[in-house]
Each structure stands twice: as structure tokens, then as C-alpha cells.
Protein backbone atom coordinates (compact mmCIF):
# COMPACT_ATOMS: atom_id res chain seq x y z
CA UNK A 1 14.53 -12.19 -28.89
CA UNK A 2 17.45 -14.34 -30.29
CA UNK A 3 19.19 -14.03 -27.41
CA UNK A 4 16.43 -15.20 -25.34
CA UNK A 5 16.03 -17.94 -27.75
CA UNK A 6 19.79 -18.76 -27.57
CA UNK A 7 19.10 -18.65 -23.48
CA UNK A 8 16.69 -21.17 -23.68
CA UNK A 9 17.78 -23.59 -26.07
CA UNK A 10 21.27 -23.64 -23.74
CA UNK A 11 19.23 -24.12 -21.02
CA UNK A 12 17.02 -27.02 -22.53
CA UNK A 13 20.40 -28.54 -23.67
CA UNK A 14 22.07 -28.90 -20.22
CA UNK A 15 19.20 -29.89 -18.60
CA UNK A 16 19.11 -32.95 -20.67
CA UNK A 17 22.70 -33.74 -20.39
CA UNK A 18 21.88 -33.44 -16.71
CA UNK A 19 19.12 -36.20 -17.15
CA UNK A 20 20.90 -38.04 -19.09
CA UNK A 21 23.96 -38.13 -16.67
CA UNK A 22 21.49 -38.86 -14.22
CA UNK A 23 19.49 -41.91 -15.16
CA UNK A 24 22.66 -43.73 -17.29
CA UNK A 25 25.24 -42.89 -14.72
CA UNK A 26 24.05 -41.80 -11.47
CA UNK A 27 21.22 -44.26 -10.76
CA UNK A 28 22.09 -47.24 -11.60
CA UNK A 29 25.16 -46.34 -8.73
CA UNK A 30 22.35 -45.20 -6.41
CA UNK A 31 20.40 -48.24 -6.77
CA UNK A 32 23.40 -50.07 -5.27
CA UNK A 33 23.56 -47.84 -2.33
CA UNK A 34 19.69 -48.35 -1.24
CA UNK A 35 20.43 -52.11 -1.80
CA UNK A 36 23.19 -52.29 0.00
CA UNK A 37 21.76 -50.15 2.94
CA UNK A 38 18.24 -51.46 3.08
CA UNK A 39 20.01 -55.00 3.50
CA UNK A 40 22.57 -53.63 6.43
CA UNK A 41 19.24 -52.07 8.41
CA UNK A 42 17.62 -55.59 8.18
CA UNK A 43 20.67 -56.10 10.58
CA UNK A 44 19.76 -54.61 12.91
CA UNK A 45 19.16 -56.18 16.19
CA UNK A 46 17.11 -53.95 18.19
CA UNK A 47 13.69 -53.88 16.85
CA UNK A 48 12.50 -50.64 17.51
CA UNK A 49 15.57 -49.63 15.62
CA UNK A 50 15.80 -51.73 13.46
CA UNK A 51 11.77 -50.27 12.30
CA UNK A 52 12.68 -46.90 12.12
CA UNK A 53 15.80 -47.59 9.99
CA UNK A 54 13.87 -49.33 7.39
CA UNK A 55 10.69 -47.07 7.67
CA UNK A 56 13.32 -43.91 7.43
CA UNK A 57 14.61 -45.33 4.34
CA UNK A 58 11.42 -46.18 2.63
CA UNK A 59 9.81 -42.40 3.62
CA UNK A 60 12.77 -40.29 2.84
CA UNK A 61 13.83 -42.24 -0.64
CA UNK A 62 13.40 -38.76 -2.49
CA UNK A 63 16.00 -37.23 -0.24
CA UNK A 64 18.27 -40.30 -1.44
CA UNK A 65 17.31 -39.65 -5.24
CA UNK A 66 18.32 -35.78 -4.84
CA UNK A 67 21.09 -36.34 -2.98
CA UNK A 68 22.46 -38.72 -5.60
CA UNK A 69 21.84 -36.22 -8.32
CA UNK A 70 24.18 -33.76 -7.29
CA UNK A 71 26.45 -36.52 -8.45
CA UNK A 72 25.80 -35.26 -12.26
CA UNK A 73 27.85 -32.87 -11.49
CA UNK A 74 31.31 -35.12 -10.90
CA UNK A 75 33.53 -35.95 -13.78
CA UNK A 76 32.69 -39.66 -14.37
CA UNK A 77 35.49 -41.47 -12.85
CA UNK A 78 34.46 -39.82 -9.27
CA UNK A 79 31.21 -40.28 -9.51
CA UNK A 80 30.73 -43.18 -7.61
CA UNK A 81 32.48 -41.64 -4.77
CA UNK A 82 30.17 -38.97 -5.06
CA UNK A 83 26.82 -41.69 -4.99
CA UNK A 84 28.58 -43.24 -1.98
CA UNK A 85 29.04 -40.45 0.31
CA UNK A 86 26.39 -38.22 -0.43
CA UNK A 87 23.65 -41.20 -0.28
CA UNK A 88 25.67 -42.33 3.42
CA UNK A 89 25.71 -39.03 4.85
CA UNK A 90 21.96 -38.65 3.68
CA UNK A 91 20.66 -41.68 5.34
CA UNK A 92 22.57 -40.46 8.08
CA UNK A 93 20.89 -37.13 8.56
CA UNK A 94 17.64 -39.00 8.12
CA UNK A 95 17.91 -41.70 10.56
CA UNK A 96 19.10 -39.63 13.37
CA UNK A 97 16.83 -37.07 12.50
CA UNK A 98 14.08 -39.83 13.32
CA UNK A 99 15.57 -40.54 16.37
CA UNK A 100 15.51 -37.80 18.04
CA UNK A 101 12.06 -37.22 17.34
CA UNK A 102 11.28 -40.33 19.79
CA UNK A 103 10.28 -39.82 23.19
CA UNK A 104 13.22 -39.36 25.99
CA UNK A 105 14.13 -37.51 29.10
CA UNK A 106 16.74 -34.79 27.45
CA UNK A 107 15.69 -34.05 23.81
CA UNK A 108 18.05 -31.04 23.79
CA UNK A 109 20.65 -33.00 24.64
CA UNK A 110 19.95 -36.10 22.69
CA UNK A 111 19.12 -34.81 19.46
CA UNK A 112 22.55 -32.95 19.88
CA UNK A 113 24.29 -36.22 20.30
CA UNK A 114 22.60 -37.96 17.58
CA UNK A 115 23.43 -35.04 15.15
CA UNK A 116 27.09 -35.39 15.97
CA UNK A 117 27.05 -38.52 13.36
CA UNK A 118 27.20 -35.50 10.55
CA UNK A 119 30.54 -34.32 12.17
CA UNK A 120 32.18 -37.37 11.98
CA UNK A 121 30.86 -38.28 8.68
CA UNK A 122 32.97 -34.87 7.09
CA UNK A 123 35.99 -36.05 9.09
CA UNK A 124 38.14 -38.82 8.32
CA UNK A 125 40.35 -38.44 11.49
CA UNK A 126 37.50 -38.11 13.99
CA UNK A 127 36.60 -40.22 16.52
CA UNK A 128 33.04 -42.52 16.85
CA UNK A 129 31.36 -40.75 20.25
CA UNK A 130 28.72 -42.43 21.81
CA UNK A 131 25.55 -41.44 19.58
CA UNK A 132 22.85 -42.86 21.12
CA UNK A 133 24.32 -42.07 24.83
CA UNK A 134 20.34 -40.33 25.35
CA UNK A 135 18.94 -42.76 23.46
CA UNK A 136 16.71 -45.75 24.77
CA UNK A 137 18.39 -48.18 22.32
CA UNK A 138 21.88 -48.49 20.99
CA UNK A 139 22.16 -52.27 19.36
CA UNK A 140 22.28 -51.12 15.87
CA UNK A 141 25.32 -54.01 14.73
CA UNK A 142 27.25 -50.67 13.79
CA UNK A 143 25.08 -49.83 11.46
CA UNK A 144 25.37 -45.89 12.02
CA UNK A 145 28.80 -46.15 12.39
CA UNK A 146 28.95 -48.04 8.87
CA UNK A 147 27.01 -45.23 7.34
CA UNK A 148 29.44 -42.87 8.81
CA UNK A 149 32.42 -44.42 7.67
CA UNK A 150 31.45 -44.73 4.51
CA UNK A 151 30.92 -41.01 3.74
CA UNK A 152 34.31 -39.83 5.33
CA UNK A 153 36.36 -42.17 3.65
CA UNK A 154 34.22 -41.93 0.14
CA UNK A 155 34.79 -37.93 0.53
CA UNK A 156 38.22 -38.00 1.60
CA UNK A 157 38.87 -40.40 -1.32
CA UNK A 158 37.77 -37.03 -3.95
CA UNK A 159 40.98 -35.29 -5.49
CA UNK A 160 39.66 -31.34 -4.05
CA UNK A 161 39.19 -33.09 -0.88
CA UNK A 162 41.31 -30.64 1.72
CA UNK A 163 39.94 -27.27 -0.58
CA UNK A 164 36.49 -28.17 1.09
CA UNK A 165 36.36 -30.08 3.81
CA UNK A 166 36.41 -27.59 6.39
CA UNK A 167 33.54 -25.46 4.54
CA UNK A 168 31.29 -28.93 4.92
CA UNK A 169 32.48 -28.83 8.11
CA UNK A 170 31.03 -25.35 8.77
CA UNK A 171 28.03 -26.67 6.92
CA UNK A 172 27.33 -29.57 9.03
CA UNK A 173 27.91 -27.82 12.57
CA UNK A 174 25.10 -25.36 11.36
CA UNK A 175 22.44 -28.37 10.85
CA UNK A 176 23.65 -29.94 14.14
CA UNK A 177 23.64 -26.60 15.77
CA UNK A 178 19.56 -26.17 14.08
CA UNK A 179 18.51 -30.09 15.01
CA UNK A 180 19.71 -29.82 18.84
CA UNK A 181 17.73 -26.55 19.84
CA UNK A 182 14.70 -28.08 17.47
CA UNK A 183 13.82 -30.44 19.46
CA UNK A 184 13.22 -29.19 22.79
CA UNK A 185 9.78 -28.04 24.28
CA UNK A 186 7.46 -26.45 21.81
CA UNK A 187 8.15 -22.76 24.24
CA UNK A 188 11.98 -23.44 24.87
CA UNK A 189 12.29 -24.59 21.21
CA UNK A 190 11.36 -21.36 19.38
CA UNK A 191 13.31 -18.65 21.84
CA UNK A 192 16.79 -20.88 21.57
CA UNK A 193 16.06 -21.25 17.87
CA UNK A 194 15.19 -17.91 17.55
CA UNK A 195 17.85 -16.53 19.36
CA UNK A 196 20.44 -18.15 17.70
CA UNK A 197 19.10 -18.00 14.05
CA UNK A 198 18.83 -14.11 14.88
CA UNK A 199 22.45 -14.35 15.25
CA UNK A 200 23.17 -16.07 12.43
CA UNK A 201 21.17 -14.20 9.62
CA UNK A 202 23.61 -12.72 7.35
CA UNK A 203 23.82 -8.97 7.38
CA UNK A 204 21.74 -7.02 4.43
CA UNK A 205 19.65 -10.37 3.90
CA UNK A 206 16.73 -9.11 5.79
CA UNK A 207 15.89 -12.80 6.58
CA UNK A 208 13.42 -13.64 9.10
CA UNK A 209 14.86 -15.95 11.54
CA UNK A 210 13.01 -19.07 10.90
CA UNK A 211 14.46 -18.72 7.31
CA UNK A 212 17.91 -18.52 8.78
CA UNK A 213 16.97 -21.55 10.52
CA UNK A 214 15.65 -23.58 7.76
CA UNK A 215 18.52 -22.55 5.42
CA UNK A 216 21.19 -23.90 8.36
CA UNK A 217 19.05 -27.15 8.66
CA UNK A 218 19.48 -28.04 4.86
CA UNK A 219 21.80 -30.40 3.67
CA UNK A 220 22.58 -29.18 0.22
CA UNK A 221 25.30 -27.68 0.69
CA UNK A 222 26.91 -29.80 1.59
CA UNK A 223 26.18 -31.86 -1.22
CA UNK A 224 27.00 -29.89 -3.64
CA UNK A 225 30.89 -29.39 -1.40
CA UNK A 226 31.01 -33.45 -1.46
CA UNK A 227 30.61 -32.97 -5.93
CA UNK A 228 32.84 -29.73 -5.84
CA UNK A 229 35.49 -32.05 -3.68
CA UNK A 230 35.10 -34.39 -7.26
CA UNK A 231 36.77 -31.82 -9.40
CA UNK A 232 40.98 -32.47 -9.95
CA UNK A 233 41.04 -28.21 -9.38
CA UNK A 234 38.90 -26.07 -8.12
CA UNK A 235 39.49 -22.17 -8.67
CA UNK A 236 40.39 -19.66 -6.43
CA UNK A 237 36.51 -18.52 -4.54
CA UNK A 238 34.91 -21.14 -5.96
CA UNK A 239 34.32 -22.81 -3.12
CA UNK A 240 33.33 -20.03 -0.48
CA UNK A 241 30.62 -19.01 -3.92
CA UNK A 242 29.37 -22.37 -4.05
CA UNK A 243 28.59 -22.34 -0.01
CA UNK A 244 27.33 -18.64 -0.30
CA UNK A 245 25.07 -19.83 -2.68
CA UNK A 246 23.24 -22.24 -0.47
CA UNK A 247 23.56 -20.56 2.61
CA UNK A 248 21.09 -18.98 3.10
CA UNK A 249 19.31 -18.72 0.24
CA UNK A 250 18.96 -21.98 -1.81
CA UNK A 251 19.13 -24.11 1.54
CA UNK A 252 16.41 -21.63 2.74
CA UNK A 253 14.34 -22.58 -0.52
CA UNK A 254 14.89 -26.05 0.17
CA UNK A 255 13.67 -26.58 4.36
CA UNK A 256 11.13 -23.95 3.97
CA UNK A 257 9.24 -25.87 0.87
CA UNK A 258 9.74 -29.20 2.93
CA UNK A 259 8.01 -27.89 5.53
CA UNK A 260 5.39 -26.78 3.65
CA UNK A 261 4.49 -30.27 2.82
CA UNK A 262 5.34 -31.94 5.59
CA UNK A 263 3.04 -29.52 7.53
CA UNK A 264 -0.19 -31.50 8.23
CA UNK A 265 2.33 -34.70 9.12
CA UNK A 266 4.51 -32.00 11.64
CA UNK A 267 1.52 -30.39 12.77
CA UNK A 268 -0.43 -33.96 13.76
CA UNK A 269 3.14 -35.40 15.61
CA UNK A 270 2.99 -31.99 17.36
CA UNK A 271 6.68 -31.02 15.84
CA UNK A 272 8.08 -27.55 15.40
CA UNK A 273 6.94 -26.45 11.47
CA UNK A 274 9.03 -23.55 10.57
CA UNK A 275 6.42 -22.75 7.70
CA UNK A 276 4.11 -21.71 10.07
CA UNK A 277 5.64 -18.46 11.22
CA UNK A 278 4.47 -16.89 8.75
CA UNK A 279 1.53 -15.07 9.51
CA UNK A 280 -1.13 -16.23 6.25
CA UNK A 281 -0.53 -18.04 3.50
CA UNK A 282 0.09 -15.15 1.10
CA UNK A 283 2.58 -14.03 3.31
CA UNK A 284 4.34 -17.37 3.18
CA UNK A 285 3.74 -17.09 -1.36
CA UNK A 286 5.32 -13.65 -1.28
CA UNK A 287 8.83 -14.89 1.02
CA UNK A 288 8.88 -18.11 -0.81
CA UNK A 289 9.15 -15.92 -3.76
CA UNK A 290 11.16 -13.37 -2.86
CA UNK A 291 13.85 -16.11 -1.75
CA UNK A 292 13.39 -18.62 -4.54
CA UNK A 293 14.47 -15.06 -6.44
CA UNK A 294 17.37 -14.56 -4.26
CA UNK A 295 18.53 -18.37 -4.79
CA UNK A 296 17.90 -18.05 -8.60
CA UNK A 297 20.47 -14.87 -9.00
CA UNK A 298 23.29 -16.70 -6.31
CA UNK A 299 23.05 -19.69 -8.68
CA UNK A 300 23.37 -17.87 -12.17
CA UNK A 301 26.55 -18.14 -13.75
CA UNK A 302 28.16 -14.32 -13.79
């Protein structure tokens, strides 16, 4: 009993140092960021883009507020670096995300291109290809490549830097791998997906292979690399635990509950909703459960 007091007292006690990091430290810094990037979208010249850059911003602002938080965990003098690229490489998953939902002749191979932004973004030697080369419009005043510059260079610019750049590298070809086969016809979409998520579903997980897929679509992970990068030293393992952590089970969590509520939304646009694989809705209770479990014990301290 005292020790289960003791539990939940430390428990209580970091998760209002947490808040408190958050909302004196970390928002005030995110604040900036949607300033500053609702302001460069206004840029925009094409006005179809131009629309869905604002409107992505304005619908996915909780997906900027959690990726900010992850911040909490950066020692102070980092942090902003941590704001800057994790709120960049957010908006950058988002808007290209909404792109290659639109209408075009080659979604395969357009919402592959688009997704290549979260490449670059990790890698502060790589080259700008031509993102939109499937795309119907392109005149975006460099606004993706601003985004995209911003994150590479805020992440390089963290001390632990080279100790995890190539794991958020391995992170982000995962998600690109996920968005190009998810957004092909409804029949193609599901056998590629399926196929390749098969492949991918760690051994002994028993995973099903739409939670593979949701778990490689999440971008968690590699938020919580970008705040791991803020550390001066980072432990031997810590990093490879910190990935394992979220792949698959934590970035499973994360997709799989997103879909839930984005169903009716997914379901009216006629888009791929991974939540409904499961065959009833206790079905879906019991493996939300089971894996919220798994994600639980991965993120316990030892």
C-alpha cells in the first residue's frame, strides 16, 4: 500500500513538472512557430495551395500542440530547437499528407513523392527533389522547402545529433514507405499495404498487419529521437529502446486511436480507415487494449 502510494504521488509529481514545463516553456515557443508559419502559408501564391496550407494548419493544430510537448523533455537551453523542428517537420507531414489525398493521375506515385519532404527534413546534407513533380500545383514561394529546412538544420543544431539521426531516418522511410502504398485504389491499397506491413510486423508481436501499418505511419518516434538528439549524452541502447518503444507499439496506439476518430470524416472522403479491419467494435476495445498494455510496459522505466 505505501508503495503504491509512493508510486502515485511520484507519478502525480512529474506529471506536473511536465505541465508546468509545458505551458511556461514550451508554448509560449510554439506559439511563435504557428505564427510564424500561418503567416509564411498566407504566401502562398497558388490558391488551391495556398487553402489547403492554411486549412491543414487550422485542422491539425493538436498534432502541433503534441508535437511541441515532447519538447518537455529537452534540457532548457535546447528546447527551442526542439519547438522548431518538431513543429516544422509536423506541418510537414500534415501538409503533404493533404496533398496527396487530392485528386491526380498516379496517387501511388505522388503521394510517394510528396512524402519524400520527411527524408529531407532528417537530413541536413540532402538534396530538395521535386515534391510536387505529380502534383497539379507547385507555386508554393518555397514554402515546403522552408518547412523542411527548418527541421534539418534545427535537428542537426541538437548536441546527440549523429547518435540518432539515422534511427529517425529509419523512422521516417517507414511513414513514407506506409503513405505511398495508402493512397492507391481502395483494392490495390490494402494487398500492397498488407503485404508489406506483413513483412514488417516484428517477430513474437502477433500484430495484425494494419497495426503494423498504423504504428509505421506515426510520427512519434520520431519526435521523441528529435528530444533524445537534445540531451549533451545519451547512453549506450538508449536510443535503439527509445525507437523500440514506439515502434510498434506506442506508434500503433497512436494511428490506430486517430483513426478511430477520424473514421466517419475517412469513411465520408472514401479514404482507407485502418480501424475498420477489425471485425466489431469489441474486437477493436480488446486490441486497443491489449496494445495500449504493450505500449504501457515498453515505456516503464526498468
Amino acid at each position: 500500500m505505501v508503495d503504491s502510494t509512493r508510486s502515485r504521488l511520484a507519478l502525480s509529481g512529474a506529471f506536473a513538472g511536465a505541465a508546468s514545463r509545458y505551458w511556461l516553456g514550451v508554448f509560449p515557443l510554439l506559439g511563435r512557430e504557428l505564427r510564424h508559419w500561418h503567416l509564411r502559408a498566407h504566401t502562398i501564391p497558388d490558391p488551391a495551395l495556398r487553402r489547403l496550407a492554411l486549412i491543414t494548419q487550422k485542422n491539425e493544430r493538436g498534432n502541433l500542440e503534441g508535437a511541441a510537448a515532447f519538447a518537455v523533455l529537452a534540457p532548457r537551453e535546447h528546447r527551442a530547437h526542439v519547438v522548431r523542428a518538431v513543429v516544422a517537420f509536423q506541418v510537414v507531414y500534415d501538409y503533404v499528407d493533404t496533398l496527396a489525398e487530392q485528386p491526380c493521375e498516379d496517387p501511388v506515385a505522388n503521394g510517394h513523392q510528396l512524402h519524400l519532404a520527411l527524408l529531407t527534413a532528417l537530413n541536413p546534407d540532402g538534396d530538395h527533389p521535386d515534391y510536387y513533380e505529380h502534383s497539379s500545383g507547385s507555386r508554393d514561394n518555397g514554402y515546403m522547402r522552408n518547412l523542411i529546412d527548418t527541421c534539418r538544420f534545427a535537428f542537426a543544431a541538437l548536441p546527440s545529433h549523429a547518435s540518432v539521426a539515422e534511427r529517425a531516418l529509419h523512422c521516417a522511410r517507414r511513414m513514407v514507405a506506409y503513405q505511398s502504398l495508402n493512397h492507391g485504389k481502395p483494392g490495390d491499397t490494402r494487398v500492397a499495404l498488407a503485404t508489406w506491413a506483413s513483412a514488417m510486423t516484428p517477430a513474437g508481436t502477433a500484430l495484425r498487419w494494419w497495426e503494423t501499418a498504423a504504428s509505421a505511419a506515426s510520427s512519434l518516434s520520431v519526435f521523441a529521437l528529435i528530444a533524445a538528439a537534445a540531451q549533451p549524452v545519451l547512453r549506450t541502447g538508449e536510443v535503439a529502446v527509445t525507437e523500440g518503444a514506439y515502434f510498434p507499439w506506442i506508434g500503433a496506439l497512436h494511428v490506430l486511436l486517430d483513426s478511430l476518430i477520424d473514421r466517419g470524416e475517412d469513411v465520408a472522403a472514401g479514404h482507407h480507415c485502418l480501424i475498420d479491419h477489425y471485425a466489431s467494435a469489441d474486437e477493436t476495445a480488446t486490441r486497443l487494449g491489449d496494445i495500449a498494455a504493450h505500449a504501457t510496459r515498453r515505456s516503464s522505466p526498468p
